[in-house]
C-alpha atoms as a PDB file:
ATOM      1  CA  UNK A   1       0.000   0.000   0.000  1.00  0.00           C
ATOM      2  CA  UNK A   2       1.146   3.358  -0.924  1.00  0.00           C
ATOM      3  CA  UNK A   3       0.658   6.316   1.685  1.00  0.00           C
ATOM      4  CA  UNK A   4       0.673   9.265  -0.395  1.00  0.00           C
ATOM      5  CA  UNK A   5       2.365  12.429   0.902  1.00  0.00           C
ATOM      6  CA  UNK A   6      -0.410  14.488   1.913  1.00  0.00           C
ATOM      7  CA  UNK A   7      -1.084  12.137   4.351  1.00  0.00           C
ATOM      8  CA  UNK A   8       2.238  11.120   5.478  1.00  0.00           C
ATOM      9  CA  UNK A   9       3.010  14.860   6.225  1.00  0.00           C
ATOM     10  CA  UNK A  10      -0.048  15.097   8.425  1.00  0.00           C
ATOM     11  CA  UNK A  11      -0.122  11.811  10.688  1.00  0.00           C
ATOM     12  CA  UNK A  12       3.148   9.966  12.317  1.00  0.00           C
ATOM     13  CA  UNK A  13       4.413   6.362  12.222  1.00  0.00           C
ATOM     14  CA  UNK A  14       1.961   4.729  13.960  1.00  0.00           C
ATOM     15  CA  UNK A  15      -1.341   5.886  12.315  1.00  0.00           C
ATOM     16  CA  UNK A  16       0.513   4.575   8.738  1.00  0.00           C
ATOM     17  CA  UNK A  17       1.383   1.485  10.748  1.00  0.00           C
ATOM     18  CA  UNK A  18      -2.235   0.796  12.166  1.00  0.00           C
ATOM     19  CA  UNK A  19      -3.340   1.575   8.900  1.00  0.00           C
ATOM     20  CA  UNK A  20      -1.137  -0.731   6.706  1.00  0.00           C
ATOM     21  CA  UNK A  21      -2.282  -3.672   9.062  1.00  0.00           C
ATOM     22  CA  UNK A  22      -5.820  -3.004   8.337  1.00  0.00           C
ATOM     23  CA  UNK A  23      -4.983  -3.243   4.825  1.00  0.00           C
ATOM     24  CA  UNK A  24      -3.322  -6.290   5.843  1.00  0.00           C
ATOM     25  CA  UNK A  25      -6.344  -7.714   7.379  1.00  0.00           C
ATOM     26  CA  UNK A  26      -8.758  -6.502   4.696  1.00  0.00           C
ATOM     27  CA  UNK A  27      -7.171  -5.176   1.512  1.00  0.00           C
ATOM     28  CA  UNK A  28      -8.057  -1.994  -0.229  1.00  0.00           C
ATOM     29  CA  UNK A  29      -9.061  -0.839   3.457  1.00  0.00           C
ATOM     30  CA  UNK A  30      -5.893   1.437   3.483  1.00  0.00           C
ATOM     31  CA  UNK A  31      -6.892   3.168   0.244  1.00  0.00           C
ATOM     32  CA  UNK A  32      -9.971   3.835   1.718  1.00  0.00           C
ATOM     33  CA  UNK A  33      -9.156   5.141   5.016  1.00  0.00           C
ATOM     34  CA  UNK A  34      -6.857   7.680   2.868  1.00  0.00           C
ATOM     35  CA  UNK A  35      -9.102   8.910   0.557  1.00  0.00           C
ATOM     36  CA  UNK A  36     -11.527   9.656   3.456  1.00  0.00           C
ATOM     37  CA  UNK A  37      -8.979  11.344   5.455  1.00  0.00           C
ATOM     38  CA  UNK A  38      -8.297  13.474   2.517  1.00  0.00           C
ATOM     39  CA  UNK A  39     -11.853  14.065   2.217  1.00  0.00           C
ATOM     40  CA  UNK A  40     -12.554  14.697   5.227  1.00  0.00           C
ATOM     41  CA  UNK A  41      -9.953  17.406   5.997  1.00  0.00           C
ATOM     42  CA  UNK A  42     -10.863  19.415   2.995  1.00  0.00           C
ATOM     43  CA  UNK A  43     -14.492  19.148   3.896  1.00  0.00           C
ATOM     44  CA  UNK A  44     -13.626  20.882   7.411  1.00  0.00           C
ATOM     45  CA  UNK A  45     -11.399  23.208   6.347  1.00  0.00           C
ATOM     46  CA  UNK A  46     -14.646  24.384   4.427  1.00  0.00           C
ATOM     47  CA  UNK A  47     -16.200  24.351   7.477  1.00  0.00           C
ATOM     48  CA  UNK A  48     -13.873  26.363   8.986  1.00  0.00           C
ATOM     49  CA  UNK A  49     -12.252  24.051  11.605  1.00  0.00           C
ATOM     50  CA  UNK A  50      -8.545  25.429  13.206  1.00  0.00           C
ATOM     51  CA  UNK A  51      -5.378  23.685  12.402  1.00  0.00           C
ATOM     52  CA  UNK A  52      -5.611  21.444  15.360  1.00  0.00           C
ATOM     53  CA  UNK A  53      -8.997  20.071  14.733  1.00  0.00           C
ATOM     54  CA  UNK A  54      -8.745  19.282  11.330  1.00  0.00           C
ATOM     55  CA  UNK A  55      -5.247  17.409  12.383  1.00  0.00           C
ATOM     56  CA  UNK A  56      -7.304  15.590  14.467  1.00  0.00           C
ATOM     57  CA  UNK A  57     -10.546  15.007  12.169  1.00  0.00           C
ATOM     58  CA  UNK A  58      -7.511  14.175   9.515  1.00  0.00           C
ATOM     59  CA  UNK A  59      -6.092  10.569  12.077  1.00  0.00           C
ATOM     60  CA  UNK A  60      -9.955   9.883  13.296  1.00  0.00           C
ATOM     61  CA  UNK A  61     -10.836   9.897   9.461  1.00  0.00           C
ATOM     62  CA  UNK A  62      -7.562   7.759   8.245  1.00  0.00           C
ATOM     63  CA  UNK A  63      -8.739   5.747  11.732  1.00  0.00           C
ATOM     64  CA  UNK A  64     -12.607   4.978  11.711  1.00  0.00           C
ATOM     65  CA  UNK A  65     -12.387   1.872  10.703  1.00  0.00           C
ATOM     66  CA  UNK A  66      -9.071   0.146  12.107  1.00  0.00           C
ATOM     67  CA  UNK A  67     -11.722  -1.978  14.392  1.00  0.00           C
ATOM     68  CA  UNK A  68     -12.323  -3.634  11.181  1.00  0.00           C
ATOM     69  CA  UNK A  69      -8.923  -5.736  12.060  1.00  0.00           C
ATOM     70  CA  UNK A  70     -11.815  -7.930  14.555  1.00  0.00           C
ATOM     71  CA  UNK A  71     -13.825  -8.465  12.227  1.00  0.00           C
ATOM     72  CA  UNK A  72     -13.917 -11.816  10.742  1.00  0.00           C
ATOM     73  CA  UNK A  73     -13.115 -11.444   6.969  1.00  0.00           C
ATOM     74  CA  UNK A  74     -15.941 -14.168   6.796  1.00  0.00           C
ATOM     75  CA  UNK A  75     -18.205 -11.451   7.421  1.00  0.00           C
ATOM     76  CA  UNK A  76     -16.110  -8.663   6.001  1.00  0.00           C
ATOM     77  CA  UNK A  77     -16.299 -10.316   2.662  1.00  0.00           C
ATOM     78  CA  UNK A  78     -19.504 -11.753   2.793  1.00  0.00           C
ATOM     79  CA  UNK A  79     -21.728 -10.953  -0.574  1.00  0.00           C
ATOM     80  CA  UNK A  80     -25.037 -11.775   0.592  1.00  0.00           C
ATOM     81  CA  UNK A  81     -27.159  -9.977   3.483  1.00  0.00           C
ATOM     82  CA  UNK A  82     -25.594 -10.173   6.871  1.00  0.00           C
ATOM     83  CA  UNK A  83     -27.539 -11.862   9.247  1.00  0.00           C
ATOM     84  CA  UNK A  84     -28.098 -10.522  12.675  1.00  0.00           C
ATOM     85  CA  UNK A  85     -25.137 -12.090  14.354  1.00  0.00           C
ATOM     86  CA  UNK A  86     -22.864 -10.609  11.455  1.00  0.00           C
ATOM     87  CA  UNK A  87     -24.593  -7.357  11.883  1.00  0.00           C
ATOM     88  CA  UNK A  88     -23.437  -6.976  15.216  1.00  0.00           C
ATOM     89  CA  UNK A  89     -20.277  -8.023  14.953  1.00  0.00           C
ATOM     90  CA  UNK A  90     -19.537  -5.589  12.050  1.00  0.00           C
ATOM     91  CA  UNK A  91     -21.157  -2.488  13.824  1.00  0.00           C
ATOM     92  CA  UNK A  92     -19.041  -3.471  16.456  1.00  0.00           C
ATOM     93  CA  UNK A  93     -15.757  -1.963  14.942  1.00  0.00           C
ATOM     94  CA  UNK A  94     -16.152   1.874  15.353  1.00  0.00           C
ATOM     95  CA  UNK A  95     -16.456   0.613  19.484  1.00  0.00           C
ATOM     96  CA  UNK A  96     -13.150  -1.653  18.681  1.00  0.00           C
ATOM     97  CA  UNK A  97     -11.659   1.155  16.791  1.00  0.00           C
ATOM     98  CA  UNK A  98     -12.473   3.484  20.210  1.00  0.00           C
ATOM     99  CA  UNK A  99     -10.952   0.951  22.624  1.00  0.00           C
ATOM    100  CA  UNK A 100      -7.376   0.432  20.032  1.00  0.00           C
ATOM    101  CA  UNK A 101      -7.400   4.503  19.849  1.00  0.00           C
ATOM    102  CA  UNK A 102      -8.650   5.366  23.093  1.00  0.00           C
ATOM    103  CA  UNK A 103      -4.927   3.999  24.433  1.00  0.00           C
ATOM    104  CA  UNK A 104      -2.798   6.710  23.068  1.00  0.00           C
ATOM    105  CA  UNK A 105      -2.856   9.395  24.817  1.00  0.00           C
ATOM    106  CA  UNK A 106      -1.933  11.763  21.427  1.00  0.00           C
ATOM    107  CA  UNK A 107      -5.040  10.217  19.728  1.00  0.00           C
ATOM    108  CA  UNK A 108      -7.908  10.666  22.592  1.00  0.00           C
ATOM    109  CA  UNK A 109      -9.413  13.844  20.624  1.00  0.00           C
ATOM    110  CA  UNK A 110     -10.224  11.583  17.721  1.00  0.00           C
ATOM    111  CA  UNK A 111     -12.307   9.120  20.049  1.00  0.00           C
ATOM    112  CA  UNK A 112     -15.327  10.789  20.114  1.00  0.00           C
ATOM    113  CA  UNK A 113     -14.884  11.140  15.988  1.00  0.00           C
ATOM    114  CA  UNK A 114     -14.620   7.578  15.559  1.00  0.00           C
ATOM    115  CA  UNK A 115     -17.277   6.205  17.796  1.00  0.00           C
ATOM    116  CA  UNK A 116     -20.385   8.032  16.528  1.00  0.00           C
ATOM    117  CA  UNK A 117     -18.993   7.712  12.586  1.00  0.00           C
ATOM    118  CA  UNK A 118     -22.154   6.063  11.915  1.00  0.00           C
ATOM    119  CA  UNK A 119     -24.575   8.004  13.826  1.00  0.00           C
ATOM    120  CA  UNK A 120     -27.246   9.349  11.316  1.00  0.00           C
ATOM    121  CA  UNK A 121     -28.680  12.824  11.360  1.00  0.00           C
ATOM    122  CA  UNK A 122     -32.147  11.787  12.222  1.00  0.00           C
ATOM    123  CA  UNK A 123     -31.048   9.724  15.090  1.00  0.00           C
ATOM    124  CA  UNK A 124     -30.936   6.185  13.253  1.00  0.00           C
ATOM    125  CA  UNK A 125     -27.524   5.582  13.611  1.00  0.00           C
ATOM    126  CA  UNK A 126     -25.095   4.073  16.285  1.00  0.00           C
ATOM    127  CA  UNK A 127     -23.720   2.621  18.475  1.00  0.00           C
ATOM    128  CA  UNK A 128     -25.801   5.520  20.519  1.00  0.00           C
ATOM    129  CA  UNK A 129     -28.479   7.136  18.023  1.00  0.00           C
ATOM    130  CA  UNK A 130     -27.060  10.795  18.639  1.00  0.00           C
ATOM    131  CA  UNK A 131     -29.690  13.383  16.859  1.00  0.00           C
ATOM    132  CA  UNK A 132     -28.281  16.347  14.862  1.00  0.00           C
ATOM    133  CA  UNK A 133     -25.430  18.654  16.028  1.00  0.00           C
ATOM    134  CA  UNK A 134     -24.995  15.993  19.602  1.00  0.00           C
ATOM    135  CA  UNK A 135     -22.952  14.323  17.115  1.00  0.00           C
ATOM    136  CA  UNK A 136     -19.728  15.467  16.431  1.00  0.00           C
ATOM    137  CA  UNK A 137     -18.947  17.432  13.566  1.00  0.00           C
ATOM    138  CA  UNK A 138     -16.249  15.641  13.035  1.00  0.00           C
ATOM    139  CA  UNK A 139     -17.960  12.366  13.056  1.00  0.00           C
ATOM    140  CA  UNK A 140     -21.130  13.625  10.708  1.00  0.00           C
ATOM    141  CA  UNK A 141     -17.898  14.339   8.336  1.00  0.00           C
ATOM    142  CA  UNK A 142     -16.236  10.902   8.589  1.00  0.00           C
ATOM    143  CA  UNK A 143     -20.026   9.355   7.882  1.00  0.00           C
ATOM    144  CA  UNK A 144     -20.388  11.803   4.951  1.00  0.00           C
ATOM    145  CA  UNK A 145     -16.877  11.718   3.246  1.00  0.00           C
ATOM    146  CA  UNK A 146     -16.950   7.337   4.235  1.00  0.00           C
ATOM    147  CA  UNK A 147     -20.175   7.429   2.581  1.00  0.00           C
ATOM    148  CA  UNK A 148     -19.027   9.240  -1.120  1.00  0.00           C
ATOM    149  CA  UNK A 149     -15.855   6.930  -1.073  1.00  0.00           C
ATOM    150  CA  UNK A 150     -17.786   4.116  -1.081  1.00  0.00           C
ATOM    151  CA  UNK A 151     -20.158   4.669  -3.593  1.00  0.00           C
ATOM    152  CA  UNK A 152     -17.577   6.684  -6.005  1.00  0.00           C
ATOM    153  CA  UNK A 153     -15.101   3.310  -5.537  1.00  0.00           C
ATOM    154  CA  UNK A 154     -17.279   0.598  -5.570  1.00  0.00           C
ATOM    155  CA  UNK A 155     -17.378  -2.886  -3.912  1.00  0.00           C
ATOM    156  CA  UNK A 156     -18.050  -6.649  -4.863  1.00  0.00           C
ATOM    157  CA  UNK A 157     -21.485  -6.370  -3.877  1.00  0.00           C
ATOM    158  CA  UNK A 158     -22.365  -2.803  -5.417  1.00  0.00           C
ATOM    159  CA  UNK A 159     -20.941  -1.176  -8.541  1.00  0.00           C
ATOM    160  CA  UNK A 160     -19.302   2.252  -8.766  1.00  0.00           C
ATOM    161  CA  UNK A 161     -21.159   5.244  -9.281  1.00  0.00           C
ATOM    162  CA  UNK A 162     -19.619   8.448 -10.609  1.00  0.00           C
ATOM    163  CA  UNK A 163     -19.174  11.584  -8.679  1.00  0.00           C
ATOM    164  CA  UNK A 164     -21.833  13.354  -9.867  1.00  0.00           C
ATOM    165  CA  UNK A 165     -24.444  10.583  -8.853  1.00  0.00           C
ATOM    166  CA  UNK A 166     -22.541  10.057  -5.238  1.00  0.00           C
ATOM    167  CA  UNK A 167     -23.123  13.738  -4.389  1.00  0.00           C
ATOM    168  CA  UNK A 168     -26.935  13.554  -6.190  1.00  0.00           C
ATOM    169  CA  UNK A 169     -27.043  10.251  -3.258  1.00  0.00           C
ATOM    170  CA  UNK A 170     -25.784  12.822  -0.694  1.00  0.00           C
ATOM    171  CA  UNK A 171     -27.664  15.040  -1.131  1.00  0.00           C
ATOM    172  CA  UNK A 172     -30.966  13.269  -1.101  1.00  0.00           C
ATOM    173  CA  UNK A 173     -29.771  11.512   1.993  1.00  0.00           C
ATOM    174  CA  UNK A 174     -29.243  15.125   3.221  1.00  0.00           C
ATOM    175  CA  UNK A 175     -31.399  15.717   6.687  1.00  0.00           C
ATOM    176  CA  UNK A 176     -31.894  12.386   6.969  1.00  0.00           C
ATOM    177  CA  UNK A 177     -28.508  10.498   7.320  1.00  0.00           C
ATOM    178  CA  UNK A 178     -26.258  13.328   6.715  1.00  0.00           C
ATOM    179  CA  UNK A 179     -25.629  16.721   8.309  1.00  0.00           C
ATOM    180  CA  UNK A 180     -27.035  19.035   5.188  1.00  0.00           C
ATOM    181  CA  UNK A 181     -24.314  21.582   5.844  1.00  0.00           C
ATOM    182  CA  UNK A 182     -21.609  19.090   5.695  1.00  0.00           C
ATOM    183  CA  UNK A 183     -22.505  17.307   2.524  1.00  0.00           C
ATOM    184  CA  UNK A 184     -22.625  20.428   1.147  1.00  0.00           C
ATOM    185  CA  UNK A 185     -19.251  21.229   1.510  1.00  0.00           C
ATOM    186  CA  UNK A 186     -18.125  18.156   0.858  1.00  0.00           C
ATOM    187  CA  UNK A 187     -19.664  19.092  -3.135  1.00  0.00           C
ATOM    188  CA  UNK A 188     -17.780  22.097  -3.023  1.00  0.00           C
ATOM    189  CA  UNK A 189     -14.189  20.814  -2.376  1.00  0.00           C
ATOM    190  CA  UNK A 190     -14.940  17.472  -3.922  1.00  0.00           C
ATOM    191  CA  UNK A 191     -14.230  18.793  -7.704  1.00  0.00           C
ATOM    192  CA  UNK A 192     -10.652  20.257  -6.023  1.00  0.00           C
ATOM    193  CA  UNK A 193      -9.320  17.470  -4.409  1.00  0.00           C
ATOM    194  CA  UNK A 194      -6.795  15.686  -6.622  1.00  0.00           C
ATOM    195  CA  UNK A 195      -7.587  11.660  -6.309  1.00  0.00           C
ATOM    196  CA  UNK A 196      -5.386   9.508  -3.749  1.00  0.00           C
ATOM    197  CA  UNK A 197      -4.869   5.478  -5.444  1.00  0.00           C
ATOM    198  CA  UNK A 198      -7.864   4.147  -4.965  1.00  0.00           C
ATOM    199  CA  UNK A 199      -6.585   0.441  -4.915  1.00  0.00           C
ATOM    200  CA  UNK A 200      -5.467   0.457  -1.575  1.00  0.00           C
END
């Protein structure tokens, strides 16, 4: 896996290190976490976050899904619907993620990031079904930025969908699972950002 230089500037040894092992574990999960941490820190410099928040929105973003690395790759790879066992044990990595973080002292501000990742807007998410601005901004840009990756890069079980359509899915998901604010300027970097390898 290649760690391209934006990010390498931005986030020391052992983030690369934690996130090479994912990538390990799963592959293409490196890419991923990269592209989302570039995402991500464009998207809140838009917002206007300081220097030291979007350093740390930039490691919980490259981050959110490291608890992935206890997930069975069984389940991980699975192509059908999970069933309610699987479920859990997949929502169970932002927690994971938490407790791995959680340890360095250096990387406690990106905690609260990387727990509520998948809380949703209207209060559907988890693991604690935050409504709305309880959630951190932060977070509601990891869930955003996670979101377009996925559906601009594709998977075995869902084909790629261009830009244009992944902001158009945004944006009707807007109010609902997504901070409206955020996935808007998410659409206004996006065009700017130059892309990061997207094969992981």
């Amino acid at each position: 896996m290649n760690v391209d230089p934006i990010l390498s500037d931005s986030l020391n040894d052992t983030v690369r290190a934690l996130i090479q092992a994912l990538d390990l574990h799963e592959p293409g999960e490196g890419g991923h976490a990269e592209r989302v941490s570039v995402y991500a820190a464009a998207t809140g410099h838009a917002l206007g976050l300081g220097y030291d928040d979007l350093l740390n929105l930039r490691r919980a973003a490259a981050l959110h899904d490291i608890g992935k690395i206890s997930v069975s790759q069984s389940t991980l790879r699975k192509l059908g619907t999970l069933d309610e066992e699987e479920l859990e044990e997949l929502r169970s990595h932002a927690l994971m993620a938490m407790r791995l973080v959680e340890s360095f002292e250096w990387l406690k501000p990106t905690v609260p990031m990387i727990r509520h990742h998948h809380e949703r807007w209207d209060g559907q998410g988890y693991p604690d079904g935050l409504v709305g601005t309880a959630i951190p901004v932060g977070a509601r840009i990891i869930g955003a930025c996670e979101a377009f990756d996925v559906l601009v890069s594709g998977s075995p079980w869902r084909r790629a969908v261009s830009e244009a359509e992944a902001l158009a899915e945004l944006r009707r998901c807007a109010g609902s699972q997504f901070d409206p604010e955020v996935v808007e300027a998410l659409a206004t970097v996006q065009p700017l950002i130059q892309p990061v390898g997207t094969g992981g």
